[in-house]
PDB file of N, CA and C in Angstrom:
ATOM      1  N   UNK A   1      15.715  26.225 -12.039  1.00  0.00           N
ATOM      2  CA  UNK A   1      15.922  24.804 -12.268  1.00  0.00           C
ATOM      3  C   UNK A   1      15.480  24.019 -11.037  1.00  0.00           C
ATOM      4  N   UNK A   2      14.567  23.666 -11.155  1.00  0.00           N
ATOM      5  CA  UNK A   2      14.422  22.080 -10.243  1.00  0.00           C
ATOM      6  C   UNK A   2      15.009  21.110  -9.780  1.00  0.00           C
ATOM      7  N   UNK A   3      15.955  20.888  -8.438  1.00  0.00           N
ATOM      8  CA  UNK A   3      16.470  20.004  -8.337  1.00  0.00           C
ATOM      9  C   UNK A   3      15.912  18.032  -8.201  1.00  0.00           C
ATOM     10  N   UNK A   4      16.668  17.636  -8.494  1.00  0.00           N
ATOM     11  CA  UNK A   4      16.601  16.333  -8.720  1.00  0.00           C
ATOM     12  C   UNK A   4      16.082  16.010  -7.306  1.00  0.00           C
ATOM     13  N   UNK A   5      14.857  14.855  -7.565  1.00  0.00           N
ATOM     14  CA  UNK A   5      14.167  14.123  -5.745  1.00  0.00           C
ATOM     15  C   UNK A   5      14.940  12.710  -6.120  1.00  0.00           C
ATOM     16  N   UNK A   6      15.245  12.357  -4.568  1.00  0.00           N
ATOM     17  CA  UNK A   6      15.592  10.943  -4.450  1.00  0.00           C
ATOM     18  C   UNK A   6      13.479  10.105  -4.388  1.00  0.00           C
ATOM     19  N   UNK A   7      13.732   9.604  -5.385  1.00  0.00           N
ATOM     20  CA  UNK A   7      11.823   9.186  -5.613  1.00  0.00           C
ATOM     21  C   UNK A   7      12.021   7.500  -5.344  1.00  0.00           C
ATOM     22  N   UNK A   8      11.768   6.724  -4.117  1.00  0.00           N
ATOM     23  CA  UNK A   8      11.348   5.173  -4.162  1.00  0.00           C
ATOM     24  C   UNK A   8      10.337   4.382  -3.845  1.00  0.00           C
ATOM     25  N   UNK A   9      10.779   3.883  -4.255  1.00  0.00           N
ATOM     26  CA  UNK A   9       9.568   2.600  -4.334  1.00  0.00           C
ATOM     27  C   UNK A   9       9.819   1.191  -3.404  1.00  0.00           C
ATOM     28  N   UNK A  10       8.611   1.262  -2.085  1.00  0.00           N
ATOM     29  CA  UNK A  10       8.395   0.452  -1.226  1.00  0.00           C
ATOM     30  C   UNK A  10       7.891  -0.393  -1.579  1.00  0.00           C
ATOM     31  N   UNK A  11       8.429  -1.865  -1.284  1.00  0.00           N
ATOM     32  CA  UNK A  11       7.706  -2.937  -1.369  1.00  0.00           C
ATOM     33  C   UNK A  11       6.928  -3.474  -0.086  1.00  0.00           C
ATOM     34  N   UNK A  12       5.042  -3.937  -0.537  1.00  0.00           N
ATOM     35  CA  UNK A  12       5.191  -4.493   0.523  1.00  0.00           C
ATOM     36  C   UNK A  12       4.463  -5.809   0.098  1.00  0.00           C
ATOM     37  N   UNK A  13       4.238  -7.097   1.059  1.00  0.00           N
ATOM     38  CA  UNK A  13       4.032  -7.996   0.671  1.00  0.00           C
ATOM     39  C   UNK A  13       2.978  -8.612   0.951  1.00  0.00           C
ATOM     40  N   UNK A  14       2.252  -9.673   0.905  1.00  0.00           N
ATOM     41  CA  UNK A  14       0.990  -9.819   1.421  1.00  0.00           C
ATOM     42  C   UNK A  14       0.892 -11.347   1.255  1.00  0.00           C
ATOM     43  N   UNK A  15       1.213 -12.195   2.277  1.00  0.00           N
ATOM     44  CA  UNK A  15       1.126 -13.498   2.665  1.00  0.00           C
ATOM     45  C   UNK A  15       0.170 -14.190   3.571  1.00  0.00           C
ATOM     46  N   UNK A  16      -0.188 -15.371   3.375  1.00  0.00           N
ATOM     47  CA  UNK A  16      -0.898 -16.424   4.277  1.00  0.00           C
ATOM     48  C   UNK A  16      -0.264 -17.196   4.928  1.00  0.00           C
ATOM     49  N   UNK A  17      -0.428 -17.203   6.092  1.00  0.00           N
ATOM     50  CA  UNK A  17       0.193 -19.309   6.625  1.00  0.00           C
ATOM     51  C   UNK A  17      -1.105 -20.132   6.865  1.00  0.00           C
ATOM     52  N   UNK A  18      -1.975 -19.836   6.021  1.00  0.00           N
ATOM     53  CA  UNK A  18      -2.898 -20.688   5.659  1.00  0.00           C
ATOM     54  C   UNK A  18      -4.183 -20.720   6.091  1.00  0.00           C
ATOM     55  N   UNK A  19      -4.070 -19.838   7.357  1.00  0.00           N
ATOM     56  CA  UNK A  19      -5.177 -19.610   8.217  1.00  0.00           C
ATOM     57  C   UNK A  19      -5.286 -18.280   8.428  1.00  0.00           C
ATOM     58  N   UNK A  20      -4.765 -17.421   7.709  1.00  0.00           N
ATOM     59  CA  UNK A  20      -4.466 -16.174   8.084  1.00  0.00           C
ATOM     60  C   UNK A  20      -3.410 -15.414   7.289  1.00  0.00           C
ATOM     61  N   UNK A  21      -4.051 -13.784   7.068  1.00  0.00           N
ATOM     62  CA  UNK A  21      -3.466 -12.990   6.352  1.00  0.00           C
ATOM     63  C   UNK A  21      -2.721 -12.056   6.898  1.00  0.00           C
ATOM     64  N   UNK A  22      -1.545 -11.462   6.164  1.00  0.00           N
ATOM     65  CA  UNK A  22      -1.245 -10.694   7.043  1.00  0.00           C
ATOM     66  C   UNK A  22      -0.471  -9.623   5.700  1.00  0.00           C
ATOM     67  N   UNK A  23       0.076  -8.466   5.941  1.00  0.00           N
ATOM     68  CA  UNK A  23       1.259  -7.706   4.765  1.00  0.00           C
ATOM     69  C   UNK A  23       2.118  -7.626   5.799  1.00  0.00           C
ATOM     70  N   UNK A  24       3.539  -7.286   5.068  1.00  0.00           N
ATOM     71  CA  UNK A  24       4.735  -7.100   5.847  1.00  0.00           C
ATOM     72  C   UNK A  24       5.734  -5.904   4.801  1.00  0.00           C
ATOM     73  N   UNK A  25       6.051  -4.991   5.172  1.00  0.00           N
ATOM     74  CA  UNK A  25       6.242  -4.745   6.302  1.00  0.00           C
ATOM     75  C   UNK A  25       4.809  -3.877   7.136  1.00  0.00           C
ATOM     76  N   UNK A  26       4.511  -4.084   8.046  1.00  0.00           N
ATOM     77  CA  UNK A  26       2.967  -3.179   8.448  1.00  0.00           C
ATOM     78  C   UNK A  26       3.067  -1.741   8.579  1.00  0.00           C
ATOM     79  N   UNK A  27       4.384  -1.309   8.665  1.00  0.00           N
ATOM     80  CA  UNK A  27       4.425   0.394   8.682  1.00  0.00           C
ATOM     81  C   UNK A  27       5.607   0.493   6.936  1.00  0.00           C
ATOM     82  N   UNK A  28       4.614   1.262   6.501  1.00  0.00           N
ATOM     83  CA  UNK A  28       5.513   2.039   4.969  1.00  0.00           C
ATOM     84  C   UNK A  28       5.554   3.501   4.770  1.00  0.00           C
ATOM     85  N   UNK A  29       6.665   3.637   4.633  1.00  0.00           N
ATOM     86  CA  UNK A  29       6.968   5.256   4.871  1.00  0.00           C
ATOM     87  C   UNK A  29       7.165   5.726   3.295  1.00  0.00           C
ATOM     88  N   UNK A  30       6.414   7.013   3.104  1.00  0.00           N
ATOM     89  CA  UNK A  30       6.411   7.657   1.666  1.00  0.00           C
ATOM     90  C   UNK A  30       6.368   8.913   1.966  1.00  0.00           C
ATOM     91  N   UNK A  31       7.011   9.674   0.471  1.00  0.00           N
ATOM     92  CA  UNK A  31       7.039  10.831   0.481  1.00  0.00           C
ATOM     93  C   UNK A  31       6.259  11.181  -0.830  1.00  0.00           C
ATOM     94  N   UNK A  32       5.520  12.492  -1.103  1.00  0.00           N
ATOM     95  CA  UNK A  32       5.253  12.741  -2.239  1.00  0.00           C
ATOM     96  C   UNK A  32       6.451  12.370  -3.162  1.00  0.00           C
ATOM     97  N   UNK A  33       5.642  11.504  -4.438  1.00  0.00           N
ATOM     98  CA  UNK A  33       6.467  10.572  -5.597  1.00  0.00           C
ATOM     99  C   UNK A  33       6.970   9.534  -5.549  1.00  0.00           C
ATOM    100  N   UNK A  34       7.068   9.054  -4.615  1.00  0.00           N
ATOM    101  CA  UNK A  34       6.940   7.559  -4.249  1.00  0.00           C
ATOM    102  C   UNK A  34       6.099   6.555  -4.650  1.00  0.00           C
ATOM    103  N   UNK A  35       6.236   5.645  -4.659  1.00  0.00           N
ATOM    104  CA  UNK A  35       5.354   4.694  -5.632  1.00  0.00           C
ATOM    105  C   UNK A  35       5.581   3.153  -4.175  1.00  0.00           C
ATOM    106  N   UNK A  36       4.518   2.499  -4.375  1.00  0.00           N
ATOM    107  CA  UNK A  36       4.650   1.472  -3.514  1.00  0.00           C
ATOM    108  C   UNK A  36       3.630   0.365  -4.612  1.00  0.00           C
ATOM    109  N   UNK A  37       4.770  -0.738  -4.276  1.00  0.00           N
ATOM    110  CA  UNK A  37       4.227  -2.395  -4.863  1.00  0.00           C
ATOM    111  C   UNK A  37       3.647  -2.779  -3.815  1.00  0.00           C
ATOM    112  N   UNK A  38       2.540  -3.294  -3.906  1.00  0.00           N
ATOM    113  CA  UNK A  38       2.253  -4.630  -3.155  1.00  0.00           C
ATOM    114  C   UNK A  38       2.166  -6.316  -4.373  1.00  0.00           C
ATOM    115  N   UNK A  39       2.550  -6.966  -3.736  1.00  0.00           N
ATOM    116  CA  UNK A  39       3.273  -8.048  -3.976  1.00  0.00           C
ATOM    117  C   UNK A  39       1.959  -8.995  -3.159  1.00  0.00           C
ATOM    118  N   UNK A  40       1.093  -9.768  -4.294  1.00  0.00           N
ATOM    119  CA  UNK A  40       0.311 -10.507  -3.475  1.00  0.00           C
ATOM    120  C   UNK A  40       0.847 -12.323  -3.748  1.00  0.00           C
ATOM    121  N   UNK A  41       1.524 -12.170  -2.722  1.00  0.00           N
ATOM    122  CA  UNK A  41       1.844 -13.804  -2.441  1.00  0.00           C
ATOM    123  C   UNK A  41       1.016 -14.921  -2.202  1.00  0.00           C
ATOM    124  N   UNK A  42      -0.404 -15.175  -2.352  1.00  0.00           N
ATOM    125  CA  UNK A  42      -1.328 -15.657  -2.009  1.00  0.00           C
ATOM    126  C   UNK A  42      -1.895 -16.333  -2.787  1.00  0.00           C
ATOM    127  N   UNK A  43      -2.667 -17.351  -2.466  1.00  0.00           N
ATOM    128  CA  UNK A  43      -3.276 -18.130  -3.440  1.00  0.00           C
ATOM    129  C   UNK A  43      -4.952 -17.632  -3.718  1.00  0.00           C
ATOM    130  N   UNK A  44      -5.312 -15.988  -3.381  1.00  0.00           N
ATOM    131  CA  UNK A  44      -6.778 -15.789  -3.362  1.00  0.00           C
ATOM    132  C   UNK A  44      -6.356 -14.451  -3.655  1.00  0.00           C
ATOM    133  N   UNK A  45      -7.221 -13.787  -4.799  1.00  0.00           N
ATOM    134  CA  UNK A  45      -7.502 -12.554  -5.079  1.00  0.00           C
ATOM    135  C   UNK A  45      -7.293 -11.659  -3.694  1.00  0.00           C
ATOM    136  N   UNK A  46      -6.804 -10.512  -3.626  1.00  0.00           N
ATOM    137  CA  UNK A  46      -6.939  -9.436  -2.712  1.00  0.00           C
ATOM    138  C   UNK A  46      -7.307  -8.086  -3.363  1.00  0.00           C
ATOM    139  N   UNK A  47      -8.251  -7.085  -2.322  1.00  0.00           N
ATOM    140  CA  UNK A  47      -8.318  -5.871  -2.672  1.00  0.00           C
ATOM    141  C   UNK A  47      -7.718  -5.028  -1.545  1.00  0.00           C
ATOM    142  N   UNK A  48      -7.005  -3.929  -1.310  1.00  0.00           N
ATOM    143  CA  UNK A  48      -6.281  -3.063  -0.804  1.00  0.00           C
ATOM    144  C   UNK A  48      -7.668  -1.662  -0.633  1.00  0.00           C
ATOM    145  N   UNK A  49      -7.681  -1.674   0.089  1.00  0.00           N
ATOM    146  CA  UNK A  49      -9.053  -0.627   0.675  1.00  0.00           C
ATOM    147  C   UNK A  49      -7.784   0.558   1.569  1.00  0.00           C
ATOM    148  N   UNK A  50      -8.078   1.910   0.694  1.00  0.00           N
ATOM    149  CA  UNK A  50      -7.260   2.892   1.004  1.00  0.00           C
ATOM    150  C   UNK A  50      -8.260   4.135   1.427  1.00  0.00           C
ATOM    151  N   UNK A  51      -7.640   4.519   2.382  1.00  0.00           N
ATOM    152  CA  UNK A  51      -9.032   5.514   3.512  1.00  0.00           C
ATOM    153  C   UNK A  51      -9.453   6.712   2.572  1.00  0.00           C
ATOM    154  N   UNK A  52      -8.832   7.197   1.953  1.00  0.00           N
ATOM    155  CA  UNK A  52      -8.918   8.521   1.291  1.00  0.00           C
ATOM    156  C   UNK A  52      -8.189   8.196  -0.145  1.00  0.00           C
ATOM    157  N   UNK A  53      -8.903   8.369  -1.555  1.00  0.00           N
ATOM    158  CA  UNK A  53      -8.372   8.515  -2.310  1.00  0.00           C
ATOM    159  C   UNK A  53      -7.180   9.049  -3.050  1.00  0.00           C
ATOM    160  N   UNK A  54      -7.558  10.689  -2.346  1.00  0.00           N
ATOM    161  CA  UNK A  54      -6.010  11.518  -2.874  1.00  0.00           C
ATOM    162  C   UNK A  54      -5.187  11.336  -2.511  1.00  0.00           C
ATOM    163  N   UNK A  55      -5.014  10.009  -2.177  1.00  0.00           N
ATOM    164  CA  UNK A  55      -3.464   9.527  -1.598  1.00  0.00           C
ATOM    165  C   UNK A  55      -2.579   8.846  -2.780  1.00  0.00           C
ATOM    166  N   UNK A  56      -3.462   7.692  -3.412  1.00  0.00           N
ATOM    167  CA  UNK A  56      -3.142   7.286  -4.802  1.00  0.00           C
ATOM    168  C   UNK A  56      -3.815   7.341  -5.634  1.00  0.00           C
ATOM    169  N   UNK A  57      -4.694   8.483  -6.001  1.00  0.00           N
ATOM    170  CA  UNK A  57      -6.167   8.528  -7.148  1.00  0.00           C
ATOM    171  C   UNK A  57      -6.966   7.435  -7.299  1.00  0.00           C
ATOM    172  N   UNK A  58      -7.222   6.678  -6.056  1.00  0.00           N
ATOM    173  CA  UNK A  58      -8.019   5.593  -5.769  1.00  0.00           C
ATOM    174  C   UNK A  58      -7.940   4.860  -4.345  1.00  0.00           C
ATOM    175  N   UNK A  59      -9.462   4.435  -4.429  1.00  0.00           N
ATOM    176  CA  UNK A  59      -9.467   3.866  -2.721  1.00  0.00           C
ATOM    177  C   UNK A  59      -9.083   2.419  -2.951  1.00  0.00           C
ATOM    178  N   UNK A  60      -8.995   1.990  -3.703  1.00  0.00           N
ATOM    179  CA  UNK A  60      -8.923   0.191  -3.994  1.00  0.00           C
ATOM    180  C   UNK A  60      -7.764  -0.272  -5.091  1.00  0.00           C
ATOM    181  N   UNK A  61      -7.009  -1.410  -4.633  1.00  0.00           N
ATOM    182  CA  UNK A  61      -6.248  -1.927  -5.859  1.00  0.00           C
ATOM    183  C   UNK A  61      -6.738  -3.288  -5.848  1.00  0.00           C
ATOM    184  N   UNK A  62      -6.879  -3.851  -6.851  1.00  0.00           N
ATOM    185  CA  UNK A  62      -7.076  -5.230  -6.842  1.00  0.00           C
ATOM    186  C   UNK A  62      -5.707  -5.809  -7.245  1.00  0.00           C
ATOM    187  N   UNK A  63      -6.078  -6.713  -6.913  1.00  0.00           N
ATOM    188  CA  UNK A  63      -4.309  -7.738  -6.938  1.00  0.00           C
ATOM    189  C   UNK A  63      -5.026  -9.359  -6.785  1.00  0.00           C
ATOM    190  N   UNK A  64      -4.553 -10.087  -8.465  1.00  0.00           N
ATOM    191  CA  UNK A  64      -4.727 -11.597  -8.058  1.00  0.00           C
ATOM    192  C   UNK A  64      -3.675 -12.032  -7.635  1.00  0.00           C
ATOM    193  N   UNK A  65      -3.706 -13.157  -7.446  1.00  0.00           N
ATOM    194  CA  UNK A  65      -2.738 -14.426  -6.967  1.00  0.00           C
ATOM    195  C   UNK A  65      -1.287 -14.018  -7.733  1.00  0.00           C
ATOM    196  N   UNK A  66      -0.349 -14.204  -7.094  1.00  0.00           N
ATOM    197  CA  UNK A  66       0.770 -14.009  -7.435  1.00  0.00           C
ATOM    198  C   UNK A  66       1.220 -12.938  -8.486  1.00  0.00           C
ATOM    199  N   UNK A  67       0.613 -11.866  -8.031  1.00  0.00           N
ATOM    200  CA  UNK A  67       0.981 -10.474  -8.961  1.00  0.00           C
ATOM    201  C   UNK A  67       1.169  -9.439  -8.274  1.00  0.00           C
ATOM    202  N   UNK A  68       1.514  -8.315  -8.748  1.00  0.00           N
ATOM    203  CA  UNK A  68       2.004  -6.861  -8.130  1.00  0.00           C
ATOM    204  C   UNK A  68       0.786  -6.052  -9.067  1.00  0.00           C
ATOM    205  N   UNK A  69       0.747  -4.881  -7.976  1.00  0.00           N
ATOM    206  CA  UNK A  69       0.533  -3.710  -7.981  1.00  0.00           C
ATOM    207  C   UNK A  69       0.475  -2.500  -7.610  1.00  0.00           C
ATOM    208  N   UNK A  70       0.582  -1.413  -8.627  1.00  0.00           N
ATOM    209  CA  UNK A  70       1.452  -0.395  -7.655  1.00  0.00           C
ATOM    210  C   UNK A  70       0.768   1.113  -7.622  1.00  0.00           C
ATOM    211  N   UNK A  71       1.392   1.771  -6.952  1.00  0.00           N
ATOM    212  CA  UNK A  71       0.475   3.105  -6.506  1.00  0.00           C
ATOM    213  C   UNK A  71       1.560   4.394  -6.604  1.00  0.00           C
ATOM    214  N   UNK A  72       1.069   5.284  -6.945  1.00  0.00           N
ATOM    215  CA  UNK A  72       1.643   6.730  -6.791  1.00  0.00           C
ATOM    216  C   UNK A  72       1.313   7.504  -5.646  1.00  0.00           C
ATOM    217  N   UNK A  73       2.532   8.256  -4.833  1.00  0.00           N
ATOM    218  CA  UNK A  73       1.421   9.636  -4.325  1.00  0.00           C
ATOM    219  C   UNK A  73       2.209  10.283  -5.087  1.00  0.00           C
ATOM    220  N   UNK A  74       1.339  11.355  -5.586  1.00  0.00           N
ATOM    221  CA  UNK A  74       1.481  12.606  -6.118  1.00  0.00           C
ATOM    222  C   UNK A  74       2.901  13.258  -5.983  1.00  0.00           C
ATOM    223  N   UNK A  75       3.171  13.740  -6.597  1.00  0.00           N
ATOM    224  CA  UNK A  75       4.811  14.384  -6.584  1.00  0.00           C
ATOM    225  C   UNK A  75       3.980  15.956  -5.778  1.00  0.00           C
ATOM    226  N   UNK A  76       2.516  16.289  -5.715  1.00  0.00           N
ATOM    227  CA  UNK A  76       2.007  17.654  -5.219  1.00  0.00           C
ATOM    228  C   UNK A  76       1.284  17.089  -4.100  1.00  0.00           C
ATOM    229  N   UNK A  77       1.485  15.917  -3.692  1.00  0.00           N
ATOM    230  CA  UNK A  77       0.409  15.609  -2.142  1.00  0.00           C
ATOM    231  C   UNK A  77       1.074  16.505  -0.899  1.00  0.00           C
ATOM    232  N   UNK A  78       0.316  17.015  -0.555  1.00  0.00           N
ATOM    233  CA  UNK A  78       0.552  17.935   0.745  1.00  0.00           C
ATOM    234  C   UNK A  78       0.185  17.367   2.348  1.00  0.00           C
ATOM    235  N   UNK A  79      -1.440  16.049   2.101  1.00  0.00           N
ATOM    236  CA  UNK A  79      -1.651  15.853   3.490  1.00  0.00           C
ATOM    237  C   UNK A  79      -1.492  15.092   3.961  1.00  0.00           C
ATOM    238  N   UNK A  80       0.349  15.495   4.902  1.00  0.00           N
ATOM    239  CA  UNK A  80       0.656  14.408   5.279  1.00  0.00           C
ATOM    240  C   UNK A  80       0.615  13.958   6.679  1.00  0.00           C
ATOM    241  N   UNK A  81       0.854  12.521   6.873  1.00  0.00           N
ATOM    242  CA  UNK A  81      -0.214  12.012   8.327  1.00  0.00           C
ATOM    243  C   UNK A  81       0.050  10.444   7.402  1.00  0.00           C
ATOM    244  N   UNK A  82      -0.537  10.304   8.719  1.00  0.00           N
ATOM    245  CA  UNK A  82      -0.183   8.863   8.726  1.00  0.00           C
ATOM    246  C   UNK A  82      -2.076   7.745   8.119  1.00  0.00           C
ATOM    247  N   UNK A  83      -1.720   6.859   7.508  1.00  0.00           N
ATOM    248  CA  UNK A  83      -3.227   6.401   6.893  1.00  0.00           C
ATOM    249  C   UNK A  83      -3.251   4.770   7.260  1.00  0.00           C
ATOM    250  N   UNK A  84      -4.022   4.487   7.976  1.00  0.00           N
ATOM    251  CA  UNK A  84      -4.100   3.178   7.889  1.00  0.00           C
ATOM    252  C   UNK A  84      -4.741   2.465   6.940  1.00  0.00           C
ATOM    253  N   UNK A  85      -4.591   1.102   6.354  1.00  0.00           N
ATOM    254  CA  UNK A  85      -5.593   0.409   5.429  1.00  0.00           C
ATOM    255  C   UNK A  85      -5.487  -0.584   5.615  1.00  0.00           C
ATOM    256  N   UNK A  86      -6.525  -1.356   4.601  1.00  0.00           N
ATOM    257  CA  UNK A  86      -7.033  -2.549   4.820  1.00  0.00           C
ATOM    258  C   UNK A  86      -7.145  -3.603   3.613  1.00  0.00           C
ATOM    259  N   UNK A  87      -6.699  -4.887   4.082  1.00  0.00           N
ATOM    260  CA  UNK A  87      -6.950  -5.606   2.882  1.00  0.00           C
ATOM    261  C   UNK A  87      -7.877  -6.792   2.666  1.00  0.00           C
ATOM    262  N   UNK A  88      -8.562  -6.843   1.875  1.00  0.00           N
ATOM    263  CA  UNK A  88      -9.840  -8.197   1.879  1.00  0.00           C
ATOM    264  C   UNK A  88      -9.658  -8.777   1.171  1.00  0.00           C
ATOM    265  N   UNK A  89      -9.879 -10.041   1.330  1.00  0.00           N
ATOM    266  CA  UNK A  89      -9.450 -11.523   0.787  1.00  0.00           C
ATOM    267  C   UNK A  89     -11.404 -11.890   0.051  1.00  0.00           C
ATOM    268  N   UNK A  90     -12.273 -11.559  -0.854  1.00  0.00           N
ATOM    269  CA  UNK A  90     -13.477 -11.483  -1.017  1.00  0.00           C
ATOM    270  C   UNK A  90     -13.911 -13.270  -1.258  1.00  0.00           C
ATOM    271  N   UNK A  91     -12.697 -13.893  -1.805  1.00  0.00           N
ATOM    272  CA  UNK A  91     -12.958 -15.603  -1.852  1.00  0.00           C
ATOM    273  C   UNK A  91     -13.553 -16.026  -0.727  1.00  0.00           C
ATOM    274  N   UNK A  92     -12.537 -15.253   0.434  1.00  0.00           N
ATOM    275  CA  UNK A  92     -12.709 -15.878   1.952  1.00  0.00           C
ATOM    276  C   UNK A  92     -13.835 -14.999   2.673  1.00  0.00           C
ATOM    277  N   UNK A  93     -13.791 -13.885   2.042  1.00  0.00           N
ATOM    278  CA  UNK A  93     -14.485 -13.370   2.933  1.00  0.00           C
ATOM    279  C   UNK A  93     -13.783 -12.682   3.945  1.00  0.00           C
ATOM    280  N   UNK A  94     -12.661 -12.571   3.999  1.00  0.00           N
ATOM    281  CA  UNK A  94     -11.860 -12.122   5.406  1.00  0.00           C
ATOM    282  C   UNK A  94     -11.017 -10.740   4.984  1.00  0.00           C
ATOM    283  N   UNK A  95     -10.554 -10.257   6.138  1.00  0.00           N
ATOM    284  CA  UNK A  95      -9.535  -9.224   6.029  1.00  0.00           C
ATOM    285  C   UNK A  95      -8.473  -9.935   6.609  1.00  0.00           C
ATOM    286  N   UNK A  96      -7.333  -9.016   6.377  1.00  0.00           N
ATOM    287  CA  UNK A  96      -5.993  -9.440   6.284  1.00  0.00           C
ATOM    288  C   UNK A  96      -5.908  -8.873   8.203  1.00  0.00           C
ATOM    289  N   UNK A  97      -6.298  -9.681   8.897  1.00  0.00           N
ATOM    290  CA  UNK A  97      -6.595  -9.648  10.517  1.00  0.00           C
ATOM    291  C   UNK A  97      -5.433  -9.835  11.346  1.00  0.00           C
ATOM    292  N   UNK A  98      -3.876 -10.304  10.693  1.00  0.00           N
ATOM    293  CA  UNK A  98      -2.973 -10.675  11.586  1.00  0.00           C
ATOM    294  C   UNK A  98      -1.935  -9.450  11.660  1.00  0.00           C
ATOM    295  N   UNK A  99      -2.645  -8.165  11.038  1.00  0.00           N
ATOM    296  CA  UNK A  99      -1.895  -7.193  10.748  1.00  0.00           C
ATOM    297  C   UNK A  99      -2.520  -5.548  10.960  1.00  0.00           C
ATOM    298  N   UNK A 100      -2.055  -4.658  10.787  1.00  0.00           N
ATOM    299  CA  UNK A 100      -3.117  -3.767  10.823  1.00  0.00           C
ATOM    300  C   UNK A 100      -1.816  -2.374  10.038  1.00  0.00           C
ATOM    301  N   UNK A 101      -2.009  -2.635   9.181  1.00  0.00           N
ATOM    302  CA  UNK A 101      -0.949  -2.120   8.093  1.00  0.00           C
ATOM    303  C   UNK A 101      -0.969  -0.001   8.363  1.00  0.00           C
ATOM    304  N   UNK A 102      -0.248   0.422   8.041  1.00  0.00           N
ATOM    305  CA  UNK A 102      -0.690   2.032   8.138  1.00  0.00           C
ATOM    306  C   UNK A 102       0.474   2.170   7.004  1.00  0.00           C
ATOM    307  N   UNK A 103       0.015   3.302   6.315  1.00  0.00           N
ATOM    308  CA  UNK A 103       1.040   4.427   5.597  1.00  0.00           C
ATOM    309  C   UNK A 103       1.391   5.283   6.369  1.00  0.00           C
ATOM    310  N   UNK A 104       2.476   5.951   6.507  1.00  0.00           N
ATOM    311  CA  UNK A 104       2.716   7.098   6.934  1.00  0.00           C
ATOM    312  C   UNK A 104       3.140   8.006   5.632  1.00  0.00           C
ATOM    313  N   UNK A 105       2.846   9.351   5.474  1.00  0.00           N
ATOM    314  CA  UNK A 105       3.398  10.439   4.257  1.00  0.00           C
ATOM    315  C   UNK A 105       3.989  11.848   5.024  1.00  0.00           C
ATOM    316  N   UNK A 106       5.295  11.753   4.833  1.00  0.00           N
ATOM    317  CA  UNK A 106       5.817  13.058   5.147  1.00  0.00           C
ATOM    318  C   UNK A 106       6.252  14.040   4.364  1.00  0.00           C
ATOM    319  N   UNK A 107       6.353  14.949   4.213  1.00  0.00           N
ATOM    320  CA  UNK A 107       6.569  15.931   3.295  1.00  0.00           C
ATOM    321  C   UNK A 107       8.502  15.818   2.815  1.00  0.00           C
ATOM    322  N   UNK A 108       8.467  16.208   1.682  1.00  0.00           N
ATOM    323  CA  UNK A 108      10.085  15.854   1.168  1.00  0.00           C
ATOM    324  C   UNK A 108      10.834  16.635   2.024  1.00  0.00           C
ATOM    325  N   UNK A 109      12.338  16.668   1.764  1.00  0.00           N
ATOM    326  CA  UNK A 109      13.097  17.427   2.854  1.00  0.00           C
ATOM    327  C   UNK A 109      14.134  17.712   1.532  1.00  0.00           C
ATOM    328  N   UNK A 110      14.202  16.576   0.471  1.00  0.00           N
ATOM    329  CA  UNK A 110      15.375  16.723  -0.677  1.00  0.00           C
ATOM    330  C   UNK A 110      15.106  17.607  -1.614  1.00  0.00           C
TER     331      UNK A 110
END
């Protein structure tokens, strides 16, 4: 029998003060089965540029204006380490520059 995982889901957020982008919180901690929202608070389309795919079976999320979207790692992801990413604003032209966001993935312990 398989015991039961404590499995959650990080929010993170992704705001302007008008001149500038940024997500909060900039460090998110996951374990295989975890799921993470991003929450785009913004008045401009964003894409989420992720270094390595097999992290959430994709390098990119798109996210318009005032919507969520969300990601899996694998309940079987093994490589864990820490991932930084990136987010682009393509209206503006810009990346999300007031921040410099990372994942970290550690292996379960539950």
């Amino acid at each position: 029998m398989i015991d039961p995982v404590t499995v959650n889901n990080q929010l993170a957020a992704i705001v302007s003060d008008g001149s500038s982008f940024t997500v909060a919180p900039g460090q998110i901690t996951l374990y295989p089965g975890d799921t993470v929202t991003f929450n785009n608070l913004t008045r401009d389309p964003a894409v989420i540029i992720f270094p390595d795919e097999r992290i959430f079976g994709t390098n990119m999320l798109s996210i318009e204006p005032d919507n969520k979207a969300s990601a899996l790692v694998p309940a079987d992801f093994n490589m864990f380490g820490s991932y930084p990413y990136a987010i682009y604003f393509p209206n503006q032209r810009v990346f999300a520059h007031a921040s410099m966001p990372i994942i970290i993935i550690y292996p379960r312990k539950d």
